[in-house]
PDB file of N, CA and C in Angstrom:
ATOM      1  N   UNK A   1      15.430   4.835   4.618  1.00  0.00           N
ATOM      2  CA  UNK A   1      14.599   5.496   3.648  1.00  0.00           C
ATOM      3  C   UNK A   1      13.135   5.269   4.018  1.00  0.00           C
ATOM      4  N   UNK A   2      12.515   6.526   4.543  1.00  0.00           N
ATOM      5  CA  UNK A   2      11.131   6.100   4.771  1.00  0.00           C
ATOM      6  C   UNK A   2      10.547   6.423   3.037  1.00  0.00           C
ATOM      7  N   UNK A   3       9.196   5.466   2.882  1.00  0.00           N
ATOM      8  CA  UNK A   3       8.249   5.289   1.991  1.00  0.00           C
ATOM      9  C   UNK A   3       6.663   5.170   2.718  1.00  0.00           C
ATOM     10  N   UNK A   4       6.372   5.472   1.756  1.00  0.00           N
ATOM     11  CA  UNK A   4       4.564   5.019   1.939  1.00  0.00           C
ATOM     12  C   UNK A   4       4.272   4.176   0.769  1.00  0.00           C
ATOM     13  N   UNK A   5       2.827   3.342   1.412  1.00  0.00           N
ATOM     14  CA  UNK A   5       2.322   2.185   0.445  1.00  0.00           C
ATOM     15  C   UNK A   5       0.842   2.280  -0.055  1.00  0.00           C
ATOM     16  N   UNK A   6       0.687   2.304  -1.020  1.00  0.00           N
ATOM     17  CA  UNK A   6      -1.229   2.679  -1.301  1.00  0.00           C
ATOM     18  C   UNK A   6      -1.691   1.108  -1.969  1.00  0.00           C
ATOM     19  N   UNK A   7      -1.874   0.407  -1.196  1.00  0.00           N
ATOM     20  CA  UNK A   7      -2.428  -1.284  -2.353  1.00  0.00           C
ATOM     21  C   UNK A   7      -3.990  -0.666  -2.630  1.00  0.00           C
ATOM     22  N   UNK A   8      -3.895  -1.668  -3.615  1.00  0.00           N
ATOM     23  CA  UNK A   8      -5.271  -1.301  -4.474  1.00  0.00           C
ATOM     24  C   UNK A   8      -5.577  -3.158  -4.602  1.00  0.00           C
ATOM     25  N   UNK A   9      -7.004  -3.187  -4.325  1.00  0.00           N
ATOM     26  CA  UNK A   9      -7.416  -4.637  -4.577  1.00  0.00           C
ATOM     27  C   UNK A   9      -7.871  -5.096  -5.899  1.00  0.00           C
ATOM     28  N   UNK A  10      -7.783  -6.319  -6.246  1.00  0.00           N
ATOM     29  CA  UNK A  10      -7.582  -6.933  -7.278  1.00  0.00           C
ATOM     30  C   UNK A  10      -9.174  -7.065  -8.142  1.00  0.00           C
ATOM     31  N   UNK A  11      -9.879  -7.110  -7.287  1.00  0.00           N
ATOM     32  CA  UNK A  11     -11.670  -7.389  -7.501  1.00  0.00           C
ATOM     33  C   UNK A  11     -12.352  -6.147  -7.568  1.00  0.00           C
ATOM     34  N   UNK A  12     -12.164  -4.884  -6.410  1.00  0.00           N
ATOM     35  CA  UNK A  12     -12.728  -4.517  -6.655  1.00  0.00           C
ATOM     36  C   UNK A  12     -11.896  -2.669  -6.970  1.00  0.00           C
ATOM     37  N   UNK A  13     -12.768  -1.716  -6.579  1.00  0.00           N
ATOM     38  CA  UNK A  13     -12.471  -0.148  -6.667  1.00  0.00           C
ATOM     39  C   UNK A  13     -11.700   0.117  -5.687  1.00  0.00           C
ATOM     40  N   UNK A  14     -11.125  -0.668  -4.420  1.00  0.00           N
ATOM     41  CA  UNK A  14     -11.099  -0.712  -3.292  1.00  0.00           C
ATOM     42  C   UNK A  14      -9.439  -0.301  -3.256  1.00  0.00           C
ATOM     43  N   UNK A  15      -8.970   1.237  -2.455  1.00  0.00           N
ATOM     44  CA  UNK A  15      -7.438   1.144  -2.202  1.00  0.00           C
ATOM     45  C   UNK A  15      -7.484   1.440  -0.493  1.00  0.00           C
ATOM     46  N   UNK A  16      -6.195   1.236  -0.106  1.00  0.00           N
ATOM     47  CA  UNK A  16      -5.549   1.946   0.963  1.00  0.00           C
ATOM     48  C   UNK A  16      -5.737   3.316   0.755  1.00  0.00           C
ATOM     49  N   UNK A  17      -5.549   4.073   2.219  1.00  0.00           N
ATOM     50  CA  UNK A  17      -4.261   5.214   1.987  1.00  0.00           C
ATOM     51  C   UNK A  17      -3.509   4.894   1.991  1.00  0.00           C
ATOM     52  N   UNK A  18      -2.545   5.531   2.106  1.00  0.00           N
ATOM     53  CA  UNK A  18      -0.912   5.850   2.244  1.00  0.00           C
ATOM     54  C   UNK A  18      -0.431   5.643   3.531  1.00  0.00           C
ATOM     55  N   UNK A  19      -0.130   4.218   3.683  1.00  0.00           N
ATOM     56  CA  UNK A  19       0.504   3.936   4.969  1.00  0.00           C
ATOM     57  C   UNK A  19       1.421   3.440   4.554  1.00  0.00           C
ATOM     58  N   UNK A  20       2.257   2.917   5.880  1.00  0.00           N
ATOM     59  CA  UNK A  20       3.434   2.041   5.830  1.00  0.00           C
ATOM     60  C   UNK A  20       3.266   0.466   5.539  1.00  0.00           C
ATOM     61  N   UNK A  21       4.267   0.108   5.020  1.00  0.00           N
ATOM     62  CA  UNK A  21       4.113  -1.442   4.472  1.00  0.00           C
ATOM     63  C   UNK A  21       3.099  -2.255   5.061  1.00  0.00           C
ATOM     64  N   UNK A  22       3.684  -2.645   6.050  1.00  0.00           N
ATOM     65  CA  UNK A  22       2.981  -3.650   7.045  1.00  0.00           C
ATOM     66  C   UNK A  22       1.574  -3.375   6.996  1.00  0.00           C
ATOM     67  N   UNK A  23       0.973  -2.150   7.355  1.00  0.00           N
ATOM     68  CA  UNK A  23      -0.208  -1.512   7.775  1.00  0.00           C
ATOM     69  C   UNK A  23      -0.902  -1.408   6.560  1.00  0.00           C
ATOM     70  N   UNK A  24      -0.652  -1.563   5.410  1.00  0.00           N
ATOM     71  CA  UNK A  24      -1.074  -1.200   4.346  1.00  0.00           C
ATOM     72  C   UNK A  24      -1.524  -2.511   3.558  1.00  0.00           C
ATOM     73  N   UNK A  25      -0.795  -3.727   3.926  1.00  0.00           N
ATOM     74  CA  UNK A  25      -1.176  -5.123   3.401  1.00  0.00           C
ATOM     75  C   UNK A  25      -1.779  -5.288   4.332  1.00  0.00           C
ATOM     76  N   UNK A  26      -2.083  -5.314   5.344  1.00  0.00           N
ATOM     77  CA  UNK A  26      -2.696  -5.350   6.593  1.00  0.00           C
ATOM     78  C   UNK A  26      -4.421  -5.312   6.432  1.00  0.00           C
ATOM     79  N   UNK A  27      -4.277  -3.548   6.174  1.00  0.00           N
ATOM     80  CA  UNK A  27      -5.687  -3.308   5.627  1.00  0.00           C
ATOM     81  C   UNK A  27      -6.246  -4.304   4.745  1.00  0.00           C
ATOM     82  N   UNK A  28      -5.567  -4.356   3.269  1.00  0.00           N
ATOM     83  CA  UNK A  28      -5.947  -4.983   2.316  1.00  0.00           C
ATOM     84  C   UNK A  28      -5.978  -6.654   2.634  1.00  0.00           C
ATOM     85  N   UNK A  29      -5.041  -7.227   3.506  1.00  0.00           N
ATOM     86  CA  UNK A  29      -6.010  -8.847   3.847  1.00  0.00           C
ATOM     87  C   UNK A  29      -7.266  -8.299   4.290  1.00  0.00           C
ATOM     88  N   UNK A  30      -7.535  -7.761   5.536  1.00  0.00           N
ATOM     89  CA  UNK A  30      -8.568  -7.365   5.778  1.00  0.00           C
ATOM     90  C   UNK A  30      -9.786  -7.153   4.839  1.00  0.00           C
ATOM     91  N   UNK A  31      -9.691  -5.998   3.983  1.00  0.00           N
ATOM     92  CA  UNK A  31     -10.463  -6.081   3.224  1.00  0.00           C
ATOM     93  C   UNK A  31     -10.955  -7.388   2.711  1.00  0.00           C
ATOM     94  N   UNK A  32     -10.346  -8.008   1.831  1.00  0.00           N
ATOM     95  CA  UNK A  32     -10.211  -8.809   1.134  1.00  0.00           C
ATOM     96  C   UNK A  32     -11.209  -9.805   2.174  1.00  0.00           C
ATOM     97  N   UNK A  33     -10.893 -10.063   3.264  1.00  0.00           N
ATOM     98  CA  UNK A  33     -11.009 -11.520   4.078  1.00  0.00           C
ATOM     99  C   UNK A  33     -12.664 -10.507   4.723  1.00  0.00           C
ATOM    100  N   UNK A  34     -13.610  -9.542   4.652  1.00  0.00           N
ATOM    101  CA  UNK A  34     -14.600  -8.878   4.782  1.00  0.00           C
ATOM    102  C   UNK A  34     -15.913  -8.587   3.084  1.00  0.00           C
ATOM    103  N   UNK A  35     -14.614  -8.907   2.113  1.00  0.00           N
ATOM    104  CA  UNK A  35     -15.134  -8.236   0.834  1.00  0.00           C
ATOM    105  C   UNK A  35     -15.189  -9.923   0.110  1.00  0.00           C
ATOM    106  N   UNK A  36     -14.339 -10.227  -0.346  1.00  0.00           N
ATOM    107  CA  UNK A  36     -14.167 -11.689  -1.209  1.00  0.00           C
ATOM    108  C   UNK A  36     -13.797 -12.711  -0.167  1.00  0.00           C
ATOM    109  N   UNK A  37     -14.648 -13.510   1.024  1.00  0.00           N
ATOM    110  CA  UNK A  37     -13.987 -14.338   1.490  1.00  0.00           C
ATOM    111  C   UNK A  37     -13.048 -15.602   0.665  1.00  0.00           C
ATOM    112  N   UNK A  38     -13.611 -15.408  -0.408  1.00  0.00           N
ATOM    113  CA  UNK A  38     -13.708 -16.434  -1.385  1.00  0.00           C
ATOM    114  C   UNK A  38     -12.764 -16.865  -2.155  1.00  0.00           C
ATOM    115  N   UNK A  39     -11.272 -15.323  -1.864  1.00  0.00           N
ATOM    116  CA  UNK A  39     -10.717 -15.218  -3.161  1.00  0.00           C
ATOM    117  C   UNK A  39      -9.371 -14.549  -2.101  1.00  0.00           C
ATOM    118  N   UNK A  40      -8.264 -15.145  -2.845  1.00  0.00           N
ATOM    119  CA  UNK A  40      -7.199 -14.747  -2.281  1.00  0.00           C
ATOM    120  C   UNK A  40      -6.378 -13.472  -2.159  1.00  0.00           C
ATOM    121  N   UNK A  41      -5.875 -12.896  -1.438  1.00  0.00           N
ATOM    122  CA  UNK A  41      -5.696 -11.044  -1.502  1.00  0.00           C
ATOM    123  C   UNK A  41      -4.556 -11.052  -2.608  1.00  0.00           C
ATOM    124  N   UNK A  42      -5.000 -10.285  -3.618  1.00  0.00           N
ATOM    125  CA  UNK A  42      -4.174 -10.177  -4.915  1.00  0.00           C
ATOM    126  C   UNK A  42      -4.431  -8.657  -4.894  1.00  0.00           C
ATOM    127  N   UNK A  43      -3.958  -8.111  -6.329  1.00  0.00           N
ATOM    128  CA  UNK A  43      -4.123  -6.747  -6.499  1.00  0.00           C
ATOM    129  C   UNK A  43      -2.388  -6.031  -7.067  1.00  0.00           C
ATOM    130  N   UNK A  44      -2.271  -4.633  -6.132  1.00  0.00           N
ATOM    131  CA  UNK A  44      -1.644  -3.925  -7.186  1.00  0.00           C
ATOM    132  C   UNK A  44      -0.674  -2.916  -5.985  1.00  0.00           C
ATOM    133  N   UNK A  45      -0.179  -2.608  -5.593  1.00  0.00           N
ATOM    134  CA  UNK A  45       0.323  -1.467  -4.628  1.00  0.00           C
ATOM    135  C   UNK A  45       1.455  -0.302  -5.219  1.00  0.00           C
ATOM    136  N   UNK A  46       1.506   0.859  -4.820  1.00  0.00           N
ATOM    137  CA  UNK A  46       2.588   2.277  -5.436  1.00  0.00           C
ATOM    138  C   UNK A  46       3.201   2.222  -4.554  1.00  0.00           C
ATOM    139  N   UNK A  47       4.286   2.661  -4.666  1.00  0.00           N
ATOM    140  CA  UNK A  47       5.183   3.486  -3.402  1.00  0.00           C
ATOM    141  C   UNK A  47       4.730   4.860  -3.613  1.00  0.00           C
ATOM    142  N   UNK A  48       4.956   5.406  -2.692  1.00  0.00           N
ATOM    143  CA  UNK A  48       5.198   7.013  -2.587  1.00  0.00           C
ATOM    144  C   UNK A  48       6.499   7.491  -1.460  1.00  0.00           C
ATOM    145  N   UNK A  49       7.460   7.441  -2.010  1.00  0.00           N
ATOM    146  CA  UNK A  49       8.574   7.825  -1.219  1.00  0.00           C
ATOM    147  C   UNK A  49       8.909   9.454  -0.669  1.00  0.00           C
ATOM    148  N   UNK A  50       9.232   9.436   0.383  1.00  0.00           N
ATOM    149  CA  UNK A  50       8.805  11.057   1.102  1.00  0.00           C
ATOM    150  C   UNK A  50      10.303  12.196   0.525  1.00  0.00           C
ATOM    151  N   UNK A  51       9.641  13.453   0.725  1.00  0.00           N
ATOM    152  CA  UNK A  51      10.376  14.826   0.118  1.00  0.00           C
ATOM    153  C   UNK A  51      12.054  14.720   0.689  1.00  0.00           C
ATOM    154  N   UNK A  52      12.168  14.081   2.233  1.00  0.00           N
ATOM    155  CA  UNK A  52      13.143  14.037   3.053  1.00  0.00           C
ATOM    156  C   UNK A  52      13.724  12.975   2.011  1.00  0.00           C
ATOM    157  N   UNK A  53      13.693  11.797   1.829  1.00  0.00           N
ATOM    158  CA  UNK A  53      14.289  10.893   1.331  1.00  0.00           C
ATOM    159  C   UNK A  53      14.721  11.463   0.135  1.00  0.00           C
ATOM    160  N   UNK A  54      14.523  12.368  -1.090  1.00  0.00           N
ATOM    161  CA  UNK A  54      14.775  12.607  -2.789  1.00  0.00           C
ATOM    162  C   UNK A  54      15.663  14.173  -2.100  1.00  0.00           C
ATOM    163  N   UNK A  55      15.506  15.060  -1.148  1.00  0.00           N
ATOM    164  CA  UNK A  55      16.108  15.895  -0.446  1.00  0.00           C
ATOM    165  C   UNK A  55      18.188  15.050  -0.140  1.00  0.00           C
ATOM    166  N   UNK A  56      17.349  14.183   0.827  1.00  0.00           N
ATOM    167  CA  UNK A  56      18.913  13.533   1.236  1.00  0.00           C
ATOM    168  C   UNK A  56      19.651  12.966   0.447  1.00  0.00           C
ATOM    169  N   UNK A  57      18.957  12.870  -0.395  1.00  0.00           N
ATOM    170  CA  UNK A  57      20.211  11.941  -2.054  1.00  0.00           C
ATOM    171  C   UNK A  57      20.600  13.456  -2.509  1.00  0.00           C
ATOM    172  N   UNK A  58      19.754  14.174  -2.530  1.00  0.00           N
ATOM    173  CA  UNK A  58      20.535  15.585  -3.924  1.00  0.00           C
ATOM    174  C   UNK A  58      21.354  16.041  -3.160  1.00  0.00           C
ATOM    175  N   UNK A  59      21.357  16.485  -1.840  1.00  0.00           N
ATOM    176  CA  UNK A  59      22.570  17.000  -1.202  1.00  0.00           C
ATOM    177  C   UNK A  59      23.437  16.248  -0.437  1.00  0.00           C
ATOM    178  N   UNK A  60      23.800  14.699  -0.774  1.00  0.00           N
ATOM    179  CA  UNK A  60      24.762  14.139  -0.248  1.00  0.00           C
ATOM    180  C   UNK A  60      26.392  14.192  -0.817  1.00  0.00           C
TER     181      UNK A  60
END
């Protein structure tokens, strides 16, 4: 099942796009370790799961 990930940071206005897991917490240490050295990467993240994946469940 592919998905996408959008984190949103905890401090500030600050999100991802829509990447994949890894790449997407990735960004957001980043951020975080550029924006709040100060403060540990917290916050909030969505899925967005793709058309193919909600497609392959209805016609299985």
């Amino acid at each position: 099942m592919s998905a996408e990930f959008r984190y949103r940071c905890g401090e500030c206005r600050y999100r991802t796009p829509w990447l994949d897991e890894s790449e997407g917490a990735w960004q957001l240490a980043e951020h975080y370790r550029r924006r709040h050295p100060r403060v540990g990467p917290g916050g909030e993240f969505e899925i967005r799961r793709g058309w193919r994946d909600l497609f392959g469940r209805l016609f299985r």
